[in-house]
N, C-alpha and C. Protein backbone atom coordinates (compact mmCIF):
# COMPACT_ATOMS: atom_id res chain seq x y z
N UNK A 1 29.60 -13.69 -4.00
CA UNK A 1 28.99 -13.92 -5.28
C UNK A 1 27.73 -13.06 -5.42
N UNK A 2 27.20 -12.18 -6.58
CA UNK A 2 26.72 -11.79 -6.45
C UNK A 2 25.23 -12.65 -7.10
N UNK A 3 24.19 -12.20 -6.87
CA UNK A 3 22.94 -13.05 -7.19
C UNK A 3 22.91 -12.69 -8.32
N UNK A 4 21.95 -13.77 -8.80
CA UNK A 4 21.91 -13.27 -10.81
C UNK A 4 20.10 -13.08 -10.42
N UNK A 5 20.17 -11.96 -11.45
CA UNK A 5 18.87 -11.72 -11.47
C UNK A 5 17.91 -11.63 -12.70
N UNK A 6 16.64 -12.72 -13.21
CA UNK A 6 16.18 -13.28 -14.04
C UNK A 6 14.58 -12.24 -13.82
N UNK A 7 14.41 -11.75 -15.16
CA UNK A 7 13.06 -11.42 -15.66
C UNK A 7 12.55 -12.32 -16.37
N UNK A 8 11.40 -12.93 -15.82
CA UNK A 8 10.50 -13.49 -16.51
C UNK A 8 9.65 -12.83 -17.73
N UNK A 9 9.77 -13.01 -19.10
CA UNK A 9 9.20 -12.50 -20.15
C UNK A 9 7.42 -12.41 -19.55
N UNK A 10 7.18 -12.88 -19.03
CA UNK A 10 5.33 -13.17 -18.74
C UNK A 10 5.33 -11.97 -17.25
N UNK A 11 5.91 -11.75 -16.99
CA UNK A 11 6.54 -10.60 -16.18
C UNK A 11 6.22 -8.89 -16.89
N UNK A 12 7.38 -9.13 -17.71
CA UNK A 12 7.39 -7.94 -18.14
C UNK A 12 5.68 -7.96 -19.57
N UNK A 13 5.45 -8.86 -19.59
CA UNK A 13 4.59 -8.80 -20.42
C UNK A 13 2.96 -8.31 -20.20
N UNK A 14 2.80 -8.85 -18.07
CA UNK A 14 1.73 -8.54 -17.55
C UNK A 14 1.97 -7.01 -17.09
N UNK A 15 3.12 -6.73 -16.58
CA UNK A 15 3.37 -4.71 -16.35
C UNK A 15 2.75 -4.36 -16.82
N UNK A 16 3.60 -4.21 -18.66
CA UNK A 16 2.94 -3.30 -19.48
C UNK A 16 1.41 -3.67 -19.66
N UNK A 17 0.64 -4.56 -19.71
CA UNK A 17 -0.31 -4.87 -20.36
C UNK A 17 -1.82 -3.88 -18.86
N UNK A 18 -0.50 -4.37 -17.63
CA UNK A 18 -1.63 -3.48 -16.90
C UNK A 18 -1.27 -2.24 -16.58
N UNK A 19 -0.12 -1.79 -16.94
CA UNK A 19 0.27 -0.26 -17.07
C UNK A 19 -1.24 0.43 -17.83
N UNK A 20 -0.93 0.08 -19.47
CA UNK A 20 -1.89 0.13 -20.45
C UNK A 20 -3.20 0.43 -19.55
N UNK A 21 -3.56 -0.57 -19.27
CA UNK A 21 -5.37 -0.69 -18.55
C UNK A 21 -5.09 -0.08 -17.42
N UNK A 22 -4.29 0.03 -16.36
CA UNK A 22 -4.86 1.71 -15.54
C UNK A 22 -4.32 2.92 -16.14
N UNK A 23 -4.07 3.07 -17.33
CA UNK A 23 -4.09 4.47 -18.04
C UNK A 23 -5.50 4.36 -18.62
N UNK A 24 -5.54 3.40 -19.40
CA UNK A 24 -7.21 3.90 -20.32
C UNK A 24 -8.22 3.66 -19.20
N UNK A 25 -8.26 3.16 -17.95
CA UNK A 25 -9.23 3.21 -16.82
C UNK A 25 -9.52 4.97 -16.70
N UNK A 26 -7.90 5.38 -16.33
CA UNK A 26 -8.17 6.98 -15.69
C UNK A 26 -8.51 8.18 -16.92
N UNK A 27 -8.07 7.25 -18.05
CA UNK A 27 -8.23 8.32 -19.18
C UNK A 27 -10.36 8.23 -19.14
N UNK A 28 -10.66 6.95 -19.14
CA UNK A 28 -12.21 6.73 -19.03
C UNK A 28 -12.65 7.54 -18.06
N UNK A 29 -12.39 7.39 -17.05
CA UNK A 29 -12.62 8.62 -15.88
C UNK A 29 -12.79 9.79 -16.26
N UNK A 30 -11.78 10.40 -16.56
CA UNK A 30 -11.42 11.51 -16.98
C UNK A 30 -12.71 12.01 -18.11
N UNK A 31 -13.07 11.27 -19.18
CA UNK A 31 -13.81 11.44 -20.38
C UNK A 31 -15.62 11.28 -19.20
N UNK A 32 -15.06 10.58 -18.35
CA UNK A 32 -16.58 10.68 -17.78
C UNK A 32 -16.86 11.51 -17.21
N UNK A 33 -16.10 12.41 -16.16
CA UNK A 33 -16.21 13.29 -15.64
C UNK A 33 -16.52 14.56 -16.06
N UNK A 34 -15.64 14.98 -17.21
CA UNK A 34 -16.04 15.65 -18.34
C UNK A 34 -17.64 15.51 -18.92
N UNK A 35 -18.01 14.52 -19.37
CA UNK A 35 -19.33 14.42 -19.62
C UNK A 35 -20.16 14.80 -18.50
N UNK A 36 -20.00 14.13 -17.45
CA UNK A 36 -21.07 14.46 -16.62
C UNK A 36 -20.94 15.98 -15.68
N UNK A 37 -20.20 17.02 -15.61
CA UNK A 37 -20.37 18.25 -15.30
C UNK A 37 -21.11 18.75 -16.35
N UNK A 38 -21.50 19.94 -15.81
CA UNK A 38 -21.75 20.79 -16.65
C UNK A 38 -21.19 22.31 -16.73
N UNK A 39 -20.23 21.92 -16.82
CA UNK A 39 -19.12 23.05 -16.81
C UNK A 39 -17.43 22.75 -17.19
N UNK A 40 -16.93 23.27 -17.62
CA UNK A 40 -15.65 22.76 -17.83
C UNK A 40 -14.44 22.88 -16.65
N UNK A 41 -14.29 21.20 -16.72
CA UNK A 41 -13.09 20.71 -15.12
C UNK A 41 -11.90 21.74 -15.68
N UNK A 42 -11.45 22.11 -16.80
CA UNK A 42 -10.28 22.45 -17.04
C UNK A 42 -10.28 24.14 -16.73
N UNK A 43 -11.16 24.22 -17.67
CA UNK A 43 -11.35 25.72 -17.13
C UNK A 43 -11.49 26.07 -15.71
N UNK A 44 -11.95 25.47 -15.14
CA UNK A 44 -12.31 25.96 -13.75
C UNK A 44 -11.11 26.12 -13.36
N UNK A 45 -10.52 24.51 -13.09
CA UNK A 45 -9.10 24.44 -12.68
C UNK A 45 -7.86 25.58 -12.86
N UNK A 46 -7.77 25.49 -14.15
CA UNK A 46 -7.03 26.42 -14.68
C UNK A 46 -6.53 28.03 -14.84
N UNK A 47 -7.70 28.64 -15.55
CA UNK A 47 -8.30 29.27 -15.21
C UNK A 47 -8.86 30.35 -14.16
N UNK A 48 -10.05 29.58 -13.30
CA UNK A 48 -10.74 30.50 -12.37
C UNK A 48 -10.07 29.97 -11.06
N UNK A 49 -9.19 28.97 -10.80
CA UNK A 49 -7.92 28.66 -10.02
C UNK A 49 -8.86 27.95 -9.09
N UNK A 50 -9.88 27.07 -9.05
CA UNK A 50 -10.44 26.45 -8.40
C UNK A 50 -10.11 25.13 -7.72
N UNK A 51 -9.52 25.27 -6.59
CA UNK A 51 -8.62 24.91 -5.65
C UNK A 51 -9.19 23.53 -4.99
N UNK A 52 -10.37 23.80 -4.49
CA UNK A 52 -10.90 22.75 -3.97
C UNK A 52 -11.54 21.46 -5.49
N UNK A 53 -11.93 22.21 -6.21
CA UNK A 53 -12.56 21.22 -7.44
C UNK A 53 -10.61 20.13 -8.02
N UNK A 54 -9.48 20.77 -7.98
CA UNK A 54 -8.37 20.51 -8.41
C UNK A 54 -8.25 19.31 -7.45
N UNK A 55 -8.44 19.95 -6.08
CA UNK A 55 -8.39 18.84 -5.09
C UNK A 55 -8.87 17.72 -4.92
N UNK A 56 -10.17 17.69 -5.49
CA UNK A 56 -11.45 16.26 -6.07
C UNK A 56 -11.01 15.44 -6.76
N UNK A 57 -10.73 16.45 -8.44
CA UNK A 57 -10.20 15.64 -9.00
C UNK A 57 -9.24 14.82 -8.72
N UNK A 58 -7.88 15.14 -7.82
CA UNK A 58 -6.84 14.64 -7.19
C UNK A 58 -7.16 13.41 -6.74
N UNK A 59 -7.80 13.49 -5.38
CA UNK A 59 -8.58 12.38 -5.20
C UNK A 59 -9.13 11.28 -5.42
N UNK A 60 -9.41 11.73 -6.30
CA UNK A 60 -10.62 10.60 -7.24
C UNK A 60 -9.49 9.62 -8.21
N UNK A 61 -8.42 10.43 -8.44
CA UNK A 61 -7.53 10.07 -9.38
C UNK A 61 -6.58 8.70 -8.15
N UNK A 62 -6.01 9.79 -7.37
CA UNK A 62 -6.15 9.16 -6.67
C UNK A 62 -6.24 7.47 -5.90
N UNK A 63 -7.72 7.79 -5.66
CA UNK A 63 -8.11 6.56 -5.28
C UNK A 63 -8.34 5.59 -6.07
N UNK A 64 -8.62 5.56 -7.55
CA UNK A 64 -8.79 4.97 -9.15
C UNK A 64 -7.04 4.20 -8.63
N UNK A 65 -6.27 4.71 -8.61
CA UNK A 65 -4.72 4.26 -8.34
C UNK A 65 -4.99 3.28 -7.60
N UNK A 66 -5.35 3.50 -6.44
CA UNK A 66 -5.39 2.48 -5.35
C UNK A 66 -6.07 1.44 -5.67
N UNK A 67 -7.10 1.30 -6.25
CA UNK A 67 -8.03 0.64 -6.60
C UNK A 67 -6.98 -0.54 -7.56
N UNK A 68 -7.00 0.16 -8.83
CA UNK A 68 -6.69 -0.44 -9.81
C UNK A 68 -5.34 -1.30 -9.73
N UNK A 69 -4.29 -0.54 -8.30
CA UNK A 69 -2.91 -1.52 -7.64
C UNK A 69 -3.63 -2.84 -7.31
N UNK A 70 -4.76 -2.69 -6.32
CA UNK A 70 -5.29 -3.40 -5.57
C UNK A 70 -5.34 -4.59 -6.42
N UNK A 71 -6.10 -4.39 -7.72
CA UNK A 71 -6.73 -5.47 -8.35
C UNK A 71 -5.32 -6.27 -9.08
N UNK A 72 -4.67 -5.40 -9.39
CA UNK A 72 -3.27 -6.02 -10.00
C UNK A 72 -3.26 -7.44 -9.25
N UNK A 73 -2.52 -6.41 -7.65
CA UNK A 73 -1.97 -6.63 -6.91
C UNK A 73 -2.34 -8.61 -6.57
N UNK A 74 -4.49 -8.37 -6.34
CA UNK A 74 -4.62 -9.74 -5.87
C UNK A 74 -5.04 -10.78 -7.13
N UNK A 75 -4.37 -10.00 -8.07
CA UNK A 75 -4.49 -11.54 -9.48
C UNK A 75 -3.45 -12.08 -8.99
């Protein structure tokens, strides 16, 4: 027999809702980081092929992930 398998509506309802909030977390990031250089992350990146700054950002992104699983994770 095979198992039946049940989604809870309050389920799929908390995903998306924290999908949502670690996107506008990293998008906030993102808008902060931007503000606070003084130079442009994209350009550099892009651009002047700045390898190690690509790598930071990575990072940072990153660890924002980990973070933000974490908190899911222990509601």
């Amino acid at each position: 027999m095979d198992p039946i398998i049940t989604i809870q509506l309050s389920e799929v309802i908390g995903t998306i809702f924290y999908t949502f909030l670690g996107v506008l977390l990293m998008g906030l990031c993102w808008w902060l980081i931007n503000k606070m250089t003084h130079f442009s992350v994209v350009k550099e990146i892009e651009e002047d092929q700045n390898t190690a700054l690509a790598v930071l950002i990575g990072s940072v992104f990153l660890s924002l992930a980990i973070i933000i699983s974490s908190v899911i994770l222990s509601s």
